[in-house]
N, C-alpha and C. Protein backbone atom coordinates (compact mmCIF):
# COMPACT_ATOMS: atom_id res chain seq x y z
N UNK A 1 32.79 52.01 -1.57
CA UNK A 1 32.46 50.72 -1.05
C UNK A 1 31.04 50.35 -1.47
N UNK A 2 30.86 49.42 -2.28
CA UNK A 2 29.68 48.49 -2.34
C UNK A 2 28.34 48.29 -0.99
N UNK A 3 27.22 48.36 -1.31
CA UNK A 3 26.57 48.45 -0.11
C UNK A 3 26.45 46.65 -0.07
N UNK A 4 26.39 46.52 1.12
CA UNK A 4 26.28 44.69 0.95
C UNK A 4 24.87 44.58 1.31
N UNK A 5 24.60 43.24 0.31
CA UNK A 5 23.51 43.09 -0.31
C UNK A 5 22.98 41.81 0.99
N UNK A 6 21.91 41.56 1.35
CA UNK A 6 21.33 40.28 2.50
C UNK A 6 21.73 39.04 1.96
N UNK A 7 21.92 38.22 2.71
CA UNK A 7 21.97 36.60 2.25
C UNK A 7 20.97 36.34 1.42
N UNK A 8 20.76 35.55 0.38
CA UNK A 8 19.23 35.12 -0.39
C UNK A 8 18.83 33.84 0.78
N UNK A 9 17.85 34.17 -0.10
CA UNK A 9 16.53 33.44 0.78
C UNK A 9 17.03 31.50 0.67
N UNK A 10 17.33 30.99 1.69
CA UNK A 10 17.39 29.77 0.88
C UNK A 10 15.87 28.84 0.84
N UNK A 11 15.75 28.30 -0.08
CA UNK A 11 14.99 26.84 -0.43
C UNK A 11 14.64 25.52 0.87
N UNK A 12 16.05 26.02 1.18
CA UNK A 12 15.71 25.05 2.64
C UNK A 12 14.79 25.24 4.06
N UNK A 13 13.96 24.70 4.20
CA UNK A 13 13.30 25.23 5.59
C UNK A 13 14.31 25.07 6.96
N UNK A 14 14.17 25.59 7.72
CA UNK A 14 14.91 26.38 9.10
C UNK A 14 15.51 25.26 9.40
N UNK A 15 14.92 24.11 9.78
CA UNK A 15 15.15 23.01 10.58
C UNK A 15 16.11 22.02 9.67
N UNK A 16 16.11 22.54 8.32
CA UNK A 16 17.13 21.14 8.01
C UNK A 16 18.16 21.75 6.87
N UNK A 17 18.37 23.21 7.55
CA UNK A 17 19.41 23.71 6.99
C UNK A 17 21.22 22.94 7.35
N UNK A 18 20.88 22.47 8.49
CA UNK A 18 22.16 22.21 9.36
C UNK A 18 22.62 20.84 8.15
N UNK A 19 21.60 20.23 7.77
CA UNK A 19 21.81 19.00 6.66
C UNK A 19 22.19 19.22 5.13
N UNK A 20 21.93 20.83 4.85
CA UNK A 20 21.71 21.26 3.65
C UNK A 20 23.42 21.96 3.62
N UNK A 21 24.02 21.94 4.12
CA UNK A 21 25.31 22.81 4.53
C UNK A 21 25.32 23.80 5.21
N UNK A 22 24.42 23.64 6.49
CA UNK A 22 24.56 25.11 7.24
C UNK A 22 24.10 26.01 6.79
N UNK A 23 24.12 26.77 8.21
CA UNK A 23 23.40 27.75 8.59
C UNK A 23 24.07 28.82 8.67
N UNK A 24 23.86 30.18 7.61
CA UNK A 24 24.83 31.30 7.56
C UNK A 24 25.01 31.73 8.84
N UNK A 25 26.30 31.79 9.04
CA UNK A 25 26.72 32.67 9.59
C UNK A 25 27.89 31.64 11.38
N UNK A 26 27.47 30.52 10.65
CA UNK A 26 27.92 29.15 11.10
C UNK A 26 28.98 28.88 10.15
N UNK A 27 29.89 27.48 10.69
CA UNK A 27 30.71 26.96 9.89
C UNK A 27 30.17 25.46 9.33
N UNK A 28 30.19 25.53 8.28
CA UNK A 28 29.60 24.27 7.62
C UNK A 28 30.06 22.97 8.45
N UNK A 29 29.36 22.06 8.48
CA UNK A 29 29.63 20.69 8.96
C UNK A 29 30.56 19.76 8.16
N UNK A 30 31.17 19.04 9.18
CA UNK A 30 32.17 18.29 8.59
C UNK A 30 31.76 17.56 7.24
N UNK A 31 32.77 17.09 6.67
CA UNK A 31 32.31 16.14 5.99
C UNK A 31 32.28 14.63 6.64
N UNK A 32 33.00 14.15 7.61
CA UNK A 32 32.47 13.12 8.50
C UNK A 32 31.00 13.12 8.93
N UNK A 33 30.34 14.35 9.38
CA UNK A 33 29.33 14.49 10.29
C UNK A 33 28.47 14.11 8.76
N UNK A 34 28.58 14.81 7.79
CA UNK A 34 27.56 14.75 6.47
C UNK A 34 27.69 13.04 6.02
N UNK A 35 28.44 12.36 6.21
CA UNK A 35 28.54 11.53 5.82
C UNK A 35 27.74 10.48 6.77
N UNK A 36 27.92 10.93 8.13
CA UNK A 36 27.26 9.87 9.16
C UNK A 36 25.55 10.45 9.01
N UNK A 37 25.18 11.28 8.66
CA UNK A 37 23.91 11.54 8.57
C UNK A 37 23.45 11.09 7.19
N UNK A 38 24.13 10.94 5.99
CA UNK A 38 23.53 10.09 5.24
C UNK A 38 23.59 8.73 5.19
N UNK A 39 24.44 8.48 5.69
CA UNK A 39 24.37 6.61 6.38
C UNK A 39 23.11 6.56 7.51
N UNK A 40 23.11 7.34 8.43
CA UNK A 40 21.64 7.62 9.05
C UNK A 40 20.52 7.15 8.30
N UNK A 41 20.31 7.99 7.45
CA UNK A 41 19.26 8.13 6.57
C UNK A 41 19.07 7.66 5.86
N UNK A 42 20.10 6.76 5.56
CA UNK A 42 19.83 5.41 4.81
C UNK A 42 19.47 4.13 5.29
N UNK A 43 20.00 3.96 6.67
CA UNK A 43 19.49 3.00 7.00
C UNK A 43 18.45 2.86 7.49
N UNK A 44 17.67 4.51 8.26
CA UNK A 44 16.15 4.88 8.31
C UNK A 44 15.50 4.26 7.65
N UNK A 45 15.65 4.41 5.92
CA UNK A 45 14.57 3.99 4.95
C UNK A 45 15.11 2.64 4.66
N UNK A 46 16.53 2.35 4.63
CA UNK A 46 16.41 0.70 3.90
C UNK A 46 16.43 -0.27 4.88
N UNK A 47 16.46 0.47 6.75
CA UNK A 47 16.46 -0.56 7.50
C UNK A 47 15.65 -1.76 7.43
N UNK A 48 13.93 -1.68 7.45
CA UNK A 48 13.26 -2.76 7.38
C UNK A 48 13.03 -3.65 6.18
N UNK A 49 14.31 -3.39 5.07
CA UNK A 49 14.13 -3.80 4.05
C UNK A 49 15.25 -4.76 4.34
N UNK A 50 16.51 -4.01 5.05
CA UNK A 50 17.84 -5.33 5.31
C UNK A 50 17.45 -5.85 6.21
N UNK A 51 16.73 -5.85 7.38
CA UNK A 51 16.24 -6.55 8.55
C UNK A 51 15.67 -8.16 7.47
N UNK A 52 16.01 -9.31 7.88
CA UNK A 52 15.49 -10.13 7.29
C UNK A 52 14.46 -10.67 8.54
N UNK A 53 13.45 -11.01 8.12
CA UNK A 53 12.42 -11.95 8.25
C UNK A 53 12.80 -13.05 8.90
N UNK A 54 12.47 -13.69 10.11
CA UNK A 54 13.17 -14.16 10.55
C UNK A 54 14.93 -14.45 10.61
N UNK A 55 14.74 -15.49 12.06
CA UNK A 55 16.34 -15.46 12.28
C UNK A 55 16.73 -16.58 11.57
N UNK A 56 18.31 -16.41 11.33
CA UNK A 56 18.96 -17.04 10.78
C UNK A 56 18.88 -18.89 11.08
N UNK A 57 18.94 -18.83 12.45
CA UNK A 57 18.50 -20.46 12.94
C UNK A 57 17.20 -21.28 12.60
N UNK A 58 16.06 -20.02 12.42
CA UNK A 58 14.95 -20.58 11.67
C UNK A 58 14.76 -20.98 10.35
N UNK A 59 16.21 -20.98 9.79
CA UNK A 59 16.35 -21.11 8.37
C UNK A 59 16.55 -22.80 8.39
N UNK A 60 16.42 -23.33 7.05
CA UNK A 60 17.35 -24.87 6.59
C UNK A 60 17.76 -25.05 6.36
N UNK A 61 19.04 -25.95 6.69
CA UNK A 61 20.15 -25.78 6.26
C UNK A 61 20.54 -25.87 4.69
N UNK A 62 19.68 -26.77 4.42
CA UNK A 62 19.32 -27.14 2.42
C UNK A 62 18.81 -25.79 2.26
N UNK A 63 19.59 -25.16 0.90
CA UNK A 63 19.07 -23.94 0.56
C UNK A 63 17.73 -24.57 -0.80
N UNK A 64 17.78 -25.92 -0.73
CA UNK A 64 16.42 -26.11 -1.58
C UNK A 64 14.86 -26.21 -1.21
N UNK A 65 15.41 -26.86 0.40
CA UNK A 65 14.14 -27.21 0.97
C UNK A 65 13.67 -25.50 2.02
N UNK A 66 15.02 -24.81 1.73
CA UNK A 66 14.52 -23.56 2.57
C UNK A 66 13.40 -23.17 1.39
N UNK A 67 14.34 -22.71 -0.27
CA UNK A 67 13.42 -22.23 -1.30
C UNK A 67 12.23 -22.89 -1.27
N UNK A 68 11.80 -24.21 -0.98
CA UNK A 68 10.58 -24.57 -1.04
C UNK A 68 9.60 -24.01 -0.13
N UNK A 69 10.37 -23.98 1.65
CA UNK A 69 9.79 -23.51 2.24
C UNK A 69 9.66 -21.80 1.93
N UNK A 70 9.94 -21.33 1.58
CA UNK A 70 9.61 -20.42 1.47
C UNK A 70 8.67 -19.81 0.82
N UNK A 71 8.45 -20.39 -0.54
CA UNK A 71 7.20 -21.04 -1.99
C UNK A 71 6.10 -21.12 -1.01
N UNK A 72 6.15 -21.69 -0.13
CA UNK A 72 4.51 -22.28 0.53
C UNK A 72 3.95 -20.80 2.02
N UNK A 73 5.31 -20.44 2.26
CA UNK A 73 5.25 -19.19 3.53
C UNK A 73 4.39 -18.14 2.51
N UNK A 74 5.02 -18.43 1.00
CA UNK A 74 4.50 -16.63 0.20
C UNK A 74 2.93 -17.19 0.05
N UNK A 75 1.98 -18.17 0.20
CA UNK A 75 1.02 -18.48 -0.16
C UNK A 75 0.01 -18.23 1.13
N UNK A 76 0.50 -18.27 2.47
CA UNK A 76 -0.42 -18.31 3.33
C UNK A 76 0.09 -16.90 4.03
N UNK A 77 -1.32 -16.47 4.43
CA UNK A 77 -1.60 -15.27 5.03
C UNK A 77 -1.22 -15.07 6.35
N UNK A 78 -0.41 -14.03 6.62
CA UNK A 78 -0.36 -13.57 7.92
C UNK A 78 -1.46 -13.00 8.46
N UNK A 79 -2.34 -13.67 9.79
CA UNK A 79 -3.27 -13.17 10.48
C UNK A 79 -3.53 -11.96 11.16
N UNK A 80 -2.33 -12.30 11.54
CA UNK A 80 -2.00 -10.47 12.36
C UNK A 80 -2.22 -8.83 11.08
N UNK A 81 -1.04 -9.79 10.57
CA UNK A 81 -0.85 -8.30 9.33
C UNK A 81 -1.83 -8.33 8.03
N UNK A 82 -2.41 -9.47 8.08
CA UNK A 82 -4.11 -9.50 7.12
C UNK A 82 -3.61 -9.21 5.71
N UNK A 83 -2.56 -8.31 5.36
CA UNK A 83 -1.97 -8.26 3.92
C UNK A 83 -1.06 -8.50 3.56
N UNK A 84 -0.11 -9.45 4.48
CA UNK A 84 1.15 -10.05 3.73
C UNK A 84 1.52 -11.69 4.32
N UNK A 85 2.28 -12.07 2.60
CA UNK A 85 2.36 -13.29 3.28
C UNK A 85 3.23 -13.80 4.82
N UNK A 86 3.37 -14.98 5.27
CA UNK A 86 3.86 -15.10 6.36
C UNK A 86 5.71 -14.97 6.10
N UNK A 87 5.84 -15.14 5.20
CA UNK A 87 7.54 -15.12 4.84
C UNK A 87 7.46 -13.69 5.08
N UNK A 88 6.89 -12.16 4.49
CA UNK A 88 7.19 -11.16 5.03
C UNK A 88 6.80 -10.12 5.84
N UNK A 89 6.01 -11.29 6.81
CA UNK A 89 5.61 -10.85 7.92
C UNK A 89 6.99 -11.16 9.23
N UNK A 90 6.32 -10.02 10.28
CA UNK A 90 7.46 -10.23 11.50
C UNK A 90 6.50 -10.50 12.46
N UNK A 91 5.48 -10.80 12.74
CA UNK A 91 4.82 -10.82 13.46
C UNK A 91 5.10 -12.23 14.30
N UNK A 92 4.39 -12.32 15.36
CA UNK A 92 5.14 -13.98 16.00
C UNK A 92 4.23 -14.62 15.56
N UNK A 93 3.03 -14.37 15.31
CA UNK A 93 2.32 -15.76 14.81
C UNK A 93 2.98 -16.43 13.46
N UNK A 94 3.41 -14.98 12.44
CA UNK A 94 3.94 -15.84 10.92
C UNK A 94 5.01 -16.21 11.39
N UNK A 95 5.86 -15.77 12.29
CA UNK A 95 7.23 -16.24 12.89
C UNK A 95 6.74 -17.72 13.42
N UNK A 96 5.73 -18.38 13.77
CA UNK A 96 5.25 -19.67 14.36
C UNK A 96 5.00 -20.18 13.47
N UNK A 97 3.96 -19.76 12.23
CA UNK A 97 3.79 -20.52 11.05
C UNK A 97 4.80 -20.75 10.17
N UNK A 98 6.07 -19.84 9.92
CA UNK A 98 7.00 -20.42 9.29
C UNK A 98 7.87 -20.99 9.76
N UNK A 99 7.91 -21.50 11.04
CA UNK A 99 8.38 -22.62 11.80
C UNK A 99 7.64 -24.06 11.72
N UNK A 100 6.80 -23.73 11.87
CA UNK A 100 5.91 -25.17 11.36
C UNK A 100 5.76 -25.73 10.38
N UNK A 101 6.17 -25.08 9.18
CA UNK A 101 6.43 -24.72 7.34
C UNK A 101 7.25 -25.55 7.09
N UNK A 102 8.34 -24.88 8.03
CA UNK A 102 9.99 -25.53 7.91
C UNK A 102 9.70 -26.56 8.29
N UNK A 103 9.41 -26.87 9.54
CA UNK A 103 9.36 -28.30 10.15
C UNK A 103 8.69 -29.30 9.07
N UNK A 104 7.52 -29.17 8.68
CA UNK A 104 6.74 -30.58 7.50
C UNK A 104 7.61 -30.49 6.51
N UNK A 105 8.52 -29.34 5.80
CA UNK A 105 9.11 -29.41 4.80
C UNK A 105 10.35 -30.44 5.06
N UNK A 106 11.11 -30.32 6.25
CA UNK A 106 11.97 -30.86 6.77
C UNK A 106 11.76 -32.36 6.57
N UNK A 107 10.06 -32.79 7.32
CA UNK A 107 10.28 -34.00 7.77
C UNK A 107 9.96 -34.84 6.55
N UNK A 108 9.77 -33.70 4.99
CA UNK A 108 9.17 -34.50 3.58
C UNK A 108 8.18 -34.77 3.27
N UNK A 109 7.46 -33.69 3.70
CA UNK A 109 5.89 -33.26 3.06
C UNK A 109 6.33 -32.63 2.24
N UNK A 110 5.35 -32.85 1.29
CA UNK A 110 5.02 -31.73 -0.15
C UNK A 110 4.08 -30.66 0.21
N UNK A 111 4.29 -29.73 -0.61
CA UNK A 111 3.62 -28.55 -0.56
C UNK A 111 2.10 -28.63 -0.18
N UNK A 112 1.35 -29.73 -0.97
CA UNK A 112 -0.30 -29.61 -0.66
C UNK A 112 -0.82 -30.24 0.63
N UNK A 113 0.57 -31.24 1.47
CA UNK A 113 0.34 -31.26 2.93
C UNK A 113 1.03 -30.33 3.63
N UNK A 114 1.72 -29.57 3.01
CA UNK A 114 2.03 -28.47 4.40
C UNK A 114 0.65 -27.86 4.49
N UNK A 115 0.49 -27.04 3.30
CA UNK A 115 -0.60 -26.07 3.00
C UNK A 115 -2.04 -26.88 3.70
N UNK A 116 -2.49 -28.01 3.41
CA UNK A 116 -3.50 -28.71 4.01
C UNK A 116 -3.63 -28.12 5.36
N UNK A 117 -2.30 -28.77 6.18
CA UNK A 117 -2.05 -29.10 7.77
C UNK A 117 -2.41 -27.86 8.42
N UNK A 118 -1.81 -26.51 7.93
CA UNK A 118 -2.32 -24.91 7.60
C UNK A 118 -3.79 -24.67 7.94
N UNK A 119 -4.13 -25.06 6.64
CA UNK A 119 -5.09 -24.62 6.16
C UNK A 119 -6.81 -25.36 7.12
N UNK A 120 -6.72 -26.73 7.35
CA UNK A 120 -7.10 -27.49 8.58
C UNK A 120 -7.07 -26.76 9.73
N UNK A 121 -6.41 -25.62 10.32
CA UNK A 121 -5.74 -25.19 11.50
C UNK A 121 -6.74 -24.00 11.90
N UNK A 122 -6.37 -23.21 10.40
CA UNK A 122 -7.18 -21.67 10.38
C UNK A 122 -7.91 -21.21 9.18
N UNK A 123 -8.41 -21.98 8.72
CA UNK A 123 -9.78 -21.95 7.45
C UNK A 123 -9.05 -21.68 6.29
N UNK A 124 -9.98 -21.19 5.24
CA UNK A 124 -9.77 -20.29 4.25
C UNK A 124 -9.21 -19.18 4.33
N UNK A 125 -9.03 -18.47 5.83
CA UNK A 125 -8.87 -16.82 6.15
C UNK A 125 -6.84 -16.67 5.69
N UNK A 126 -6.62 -18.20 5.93
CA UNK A 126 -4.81 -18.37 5.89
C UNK A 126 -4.29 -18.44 4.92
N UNK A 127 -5.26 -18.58 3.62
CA UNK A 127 -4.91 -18.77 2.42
C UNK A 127 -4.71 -17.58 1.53
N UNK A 128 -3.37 -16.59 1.03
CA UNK A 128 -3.83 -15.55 0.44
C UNK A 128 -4.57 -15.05 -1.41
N UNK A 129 -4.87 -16.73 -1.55
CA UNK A 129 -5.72 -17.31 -3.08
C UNK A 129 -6.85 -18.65 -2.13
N UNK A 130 -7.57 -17.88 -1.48
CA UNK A 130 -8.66 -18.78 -1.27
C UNK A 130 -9.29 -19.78 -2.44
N UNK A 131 -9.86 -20.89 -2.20
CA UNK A 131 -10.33 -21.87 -3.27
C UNK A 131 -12.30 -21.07 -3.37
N UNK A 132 -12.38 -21.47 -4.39
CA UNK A 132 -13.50 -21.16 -5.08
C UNK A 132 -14.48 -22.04 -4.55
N UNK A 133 -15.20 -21.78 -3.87
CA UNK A 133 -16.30 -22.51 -3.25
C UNK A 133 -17.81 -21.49 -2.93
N UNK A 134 -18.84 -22.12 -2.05
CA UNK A 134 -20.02 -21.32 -1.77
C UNK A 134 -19.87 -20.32 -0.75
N UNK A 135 -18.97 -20.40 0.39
CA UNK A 135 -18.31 -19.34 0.62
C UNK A 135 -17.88 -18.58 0.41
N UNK A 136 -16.94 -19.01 -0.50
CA UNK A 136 -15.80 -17.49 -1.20
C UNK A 136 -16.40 -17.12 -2.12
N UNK A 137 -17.33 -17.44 -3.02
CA UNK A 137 -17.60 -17.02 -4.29
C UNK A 137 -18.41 -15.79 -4.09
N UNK A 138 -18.74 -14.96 -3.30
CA UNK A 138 -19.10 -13.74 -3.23
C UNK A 138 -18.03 -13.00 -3.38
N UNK A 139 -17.22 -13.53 -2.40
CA UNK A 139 -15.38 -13.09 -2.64
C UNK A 139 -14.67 -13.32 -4.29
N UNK A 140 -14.71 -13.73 -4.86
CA UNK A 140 -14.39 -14.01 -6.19
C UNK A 140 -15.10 -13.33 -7.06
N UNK A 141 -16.56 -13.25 -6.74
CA UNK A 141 -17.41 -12.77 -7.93
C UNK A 141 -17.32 -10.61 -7.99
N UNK A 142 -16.43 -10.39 -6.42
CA UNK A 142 -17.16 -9.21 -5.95
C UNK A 142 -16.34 -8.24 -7.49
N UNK A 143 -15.14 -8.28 -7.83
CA UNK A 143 -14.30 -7.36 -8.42
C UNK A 143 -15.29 -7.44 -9.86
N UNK A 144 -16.09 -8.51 -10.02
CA UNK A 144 -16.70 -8.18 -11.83
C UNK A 144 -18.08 -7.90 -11.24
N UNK A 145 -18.84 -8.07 -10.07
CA UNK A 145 -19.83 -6.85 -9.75
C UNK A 145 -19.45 -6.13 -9.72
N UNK A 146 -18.40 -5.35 -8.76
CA UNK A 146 -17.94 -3.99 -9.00
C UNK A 146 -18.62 -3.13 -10.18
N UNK A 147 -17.49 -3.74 -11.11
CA UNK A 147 -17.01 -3.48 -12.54
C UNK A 147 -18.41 -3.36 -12.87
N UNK A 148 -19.29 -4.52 -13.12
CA UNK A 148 -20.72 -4.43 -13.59
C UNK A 148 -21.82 -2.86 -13.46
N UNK A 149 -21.28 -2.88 -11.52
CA UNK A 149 -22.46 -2.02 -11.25
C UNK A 149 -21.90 -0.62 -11.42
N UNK A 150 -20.51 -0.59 -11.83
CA UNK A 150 -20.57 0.64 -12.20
C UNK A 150 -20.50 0.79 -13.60
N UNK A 151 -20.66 -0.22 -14.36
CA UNK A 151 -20.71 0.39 -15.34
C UNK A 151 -22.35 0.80 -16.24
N UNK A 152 -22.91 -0.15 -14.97
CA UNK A 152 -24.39 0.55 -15.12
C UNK A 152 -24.82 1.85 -14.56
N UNK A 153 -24.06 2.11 -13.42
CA UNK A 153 -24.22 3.69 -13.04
C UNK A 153 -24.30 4.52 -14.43
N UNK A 154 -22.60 3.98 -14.98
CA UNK A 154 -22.19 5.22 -16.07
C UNK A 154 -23.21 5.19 -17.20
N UNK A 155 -24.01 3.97 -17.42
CA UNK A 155 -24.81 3.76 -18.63
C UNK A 155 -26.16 4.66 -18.32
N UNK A 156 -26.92 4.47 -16.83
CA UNK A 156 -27.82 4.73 -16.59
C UNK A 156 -27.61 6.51 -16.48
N UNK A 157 -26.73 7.46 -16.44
CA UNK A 157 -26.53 8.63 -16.18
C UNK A 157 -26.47 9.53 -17.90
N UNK A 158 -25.75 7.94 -18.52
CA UNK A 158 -25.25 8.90 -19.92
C UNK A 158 -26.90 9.05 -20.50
N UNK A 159 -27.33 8.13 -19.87
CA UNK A 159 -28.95 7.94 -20.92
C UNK A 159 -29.74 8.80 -20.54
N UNK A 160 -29.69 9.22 -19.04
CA UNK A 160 -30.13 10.55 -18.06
C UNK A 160 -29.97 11.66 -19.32
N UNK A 161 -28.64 11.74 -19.05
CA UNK A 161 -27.76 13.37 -19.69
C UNK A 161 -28.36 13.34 -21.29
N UNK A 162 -28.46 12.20 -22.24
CA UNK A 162 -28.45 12.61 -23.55
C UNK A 162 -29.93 12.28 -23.90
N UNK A 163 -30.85 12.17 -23.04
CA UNK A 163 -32.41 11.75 -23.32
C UNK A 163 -33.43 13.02 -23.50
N UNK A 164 -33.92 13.29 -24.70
CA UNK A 164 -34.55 14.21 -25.23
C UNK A 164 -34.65 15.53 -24.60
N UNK A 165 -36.13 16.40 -24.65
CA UNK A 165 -35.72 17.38 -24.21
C UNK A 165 -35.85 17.62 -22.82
N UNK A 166 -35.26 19.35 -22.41
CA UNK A 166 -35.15 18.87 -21.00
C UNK A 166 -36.78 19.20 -20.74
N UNK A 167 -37.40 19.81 -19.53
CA UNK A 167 -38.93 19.78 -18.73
C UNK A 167 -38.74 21.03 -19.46
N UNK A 168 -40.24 21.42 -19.80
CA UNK A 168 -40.38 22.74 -20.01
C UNK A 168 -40.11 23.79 -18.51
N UNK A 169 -40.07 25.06 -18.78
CA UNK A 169 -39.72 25.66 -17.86
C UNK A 169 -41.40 26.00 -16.90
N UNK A 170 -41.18 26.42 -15.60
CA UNK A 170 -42.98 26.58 -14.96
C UNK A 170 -42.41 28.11 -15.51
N UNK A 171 -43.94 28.73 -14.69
CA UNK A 171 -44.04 30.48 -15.29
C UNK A 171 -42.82 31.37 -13.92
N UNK A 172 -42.74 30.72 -12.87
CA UNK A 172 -41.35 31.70 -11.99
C UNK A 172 -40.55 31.77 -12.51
N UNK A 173 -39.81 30.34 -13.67
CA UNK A 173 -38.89 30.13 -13.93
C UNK A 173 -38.34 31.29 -15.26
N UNK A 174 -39.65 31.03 -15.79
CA UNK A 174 -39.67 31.83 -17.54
C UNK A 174 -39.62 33.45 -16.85
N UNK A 175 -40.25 34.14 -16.08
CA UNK A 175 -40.16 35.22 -15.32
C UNK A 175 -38.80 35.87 -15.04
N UNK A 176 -38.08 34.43 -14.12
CA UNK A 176 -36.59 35.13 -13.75
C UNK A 176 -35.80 34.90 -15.72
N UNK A 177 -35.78 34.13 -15.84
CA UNK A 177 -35.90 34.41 -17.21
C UNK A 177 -35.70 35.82 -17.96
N UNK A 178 -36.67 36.06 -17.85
CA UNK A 178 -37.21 37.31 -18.88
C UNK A 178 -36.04 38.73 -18.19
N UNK A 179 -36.13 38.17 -16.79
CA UNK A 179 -36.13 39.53 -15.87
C UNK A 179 -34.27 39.74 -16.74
N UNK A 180 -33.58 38.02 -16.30
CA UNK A 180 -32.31 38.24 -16.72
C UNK A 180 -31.56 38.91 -18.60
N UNK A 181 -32.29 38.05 -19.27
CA UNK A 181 -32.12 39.05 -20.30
C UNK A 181 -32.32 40.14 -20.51
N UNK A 182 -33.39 41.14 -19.83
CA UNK A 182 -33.39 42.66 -19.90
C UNK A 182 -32.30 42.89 -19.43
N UNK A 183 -31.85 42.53 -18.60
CA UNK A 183 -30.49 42.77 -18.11
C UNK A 183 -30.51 44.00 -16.78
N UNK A 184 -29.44 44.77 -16.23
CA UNK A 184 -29.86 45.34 -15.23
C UNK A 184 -30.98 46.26 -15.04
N UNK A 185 -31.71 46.60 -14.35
CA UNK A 185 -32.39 48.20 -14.35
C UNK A 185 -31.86 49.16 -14.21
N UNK A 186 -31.96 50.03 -14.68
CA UNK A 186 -31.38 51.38 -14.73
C UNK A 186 -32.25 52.21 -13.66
């Protein structure tokens, strides 16, 4: 008789063996159960992606004047969430602003009076392409300072590193020096 050899080691850590096909010495999981845990886990990650953005009643019934409204929601900033527009924000304030969107679009405003009526409401901060003015232009100018001041760092360091010779050495220095090339004492 053969001596029997241990289970190998699996790859899987402890806790998510039961997902991996079980746990020796167990009977593997259904294939129903495997199947409802990757529908799980799918809708984990693609839930807030199928969740739409507002409700359906907040929509228009014209799928042209919705597309419009929607053109002007991707332009203004959600306050709450500071980095996305109000179309894919959930927050209730963009949920209020793209109600109010809809509504001027509805009643046959153009885009530069919705955006105005907006923009009148809650400054420049609502706009996510602020206009170029004495305000913002620190804001506009900042990404080519950036760029500028570092590329004077890199200029001012290379000229450091490749500028003649280095300091002569003082006499402690030339000493440990000397001491290291003799090399150890015996």
């Amino acid at each position: 008789m053969s001596p029997s050899l241990p289970p190998p080691k699996s790859w899987v850590p402890r806790a998510f063996r039961p997902l991996a096909g079980g746990v020796p010495g167990r009977a593997a999981p259904s294939p129903l159960r495997r199947a409802l845990i990757v529908i799980a886990l799918l809708l984990a990650v693609a839930g807030p992606g199928l969740a739409a953005v507002g409700r359906p009643e907040d929509r228009l019934p014209d799928p042209a004047l919705e597309a419009r409204a929607q053109e002007i929601g991707r332009e203004l900033r959600c306050m709450v969430c500071q980095n996305q527009s109000i179309e894919d924000s959930d927050a209730e304030l963009a949920r209020d602003l793209r109600r109010i969107v809809r509504e001027r679009v509805a009643a046959g405003e153009d885009r530069a009076a919705v955006i105005r009526f907006i923009h009148d409401r809650y400054g420049d901060f609502v706009l996510l392409r602020p206009p170029f003015n004495a305000v913002t232009a620190l804001l506009w100018a900042m990404p080519v300072l950036a760029l500028g001041g570092g590329l004077l760092v890199i200029l001012a360091r290379w000229r450091r590193m490749a500028g003649g010779e280095p300091p002569p050495l003082t006499e402690a220095e030339r000493r440990r020096l000397a001491e290291l090339e003799r090399g150890p004492a015996a």
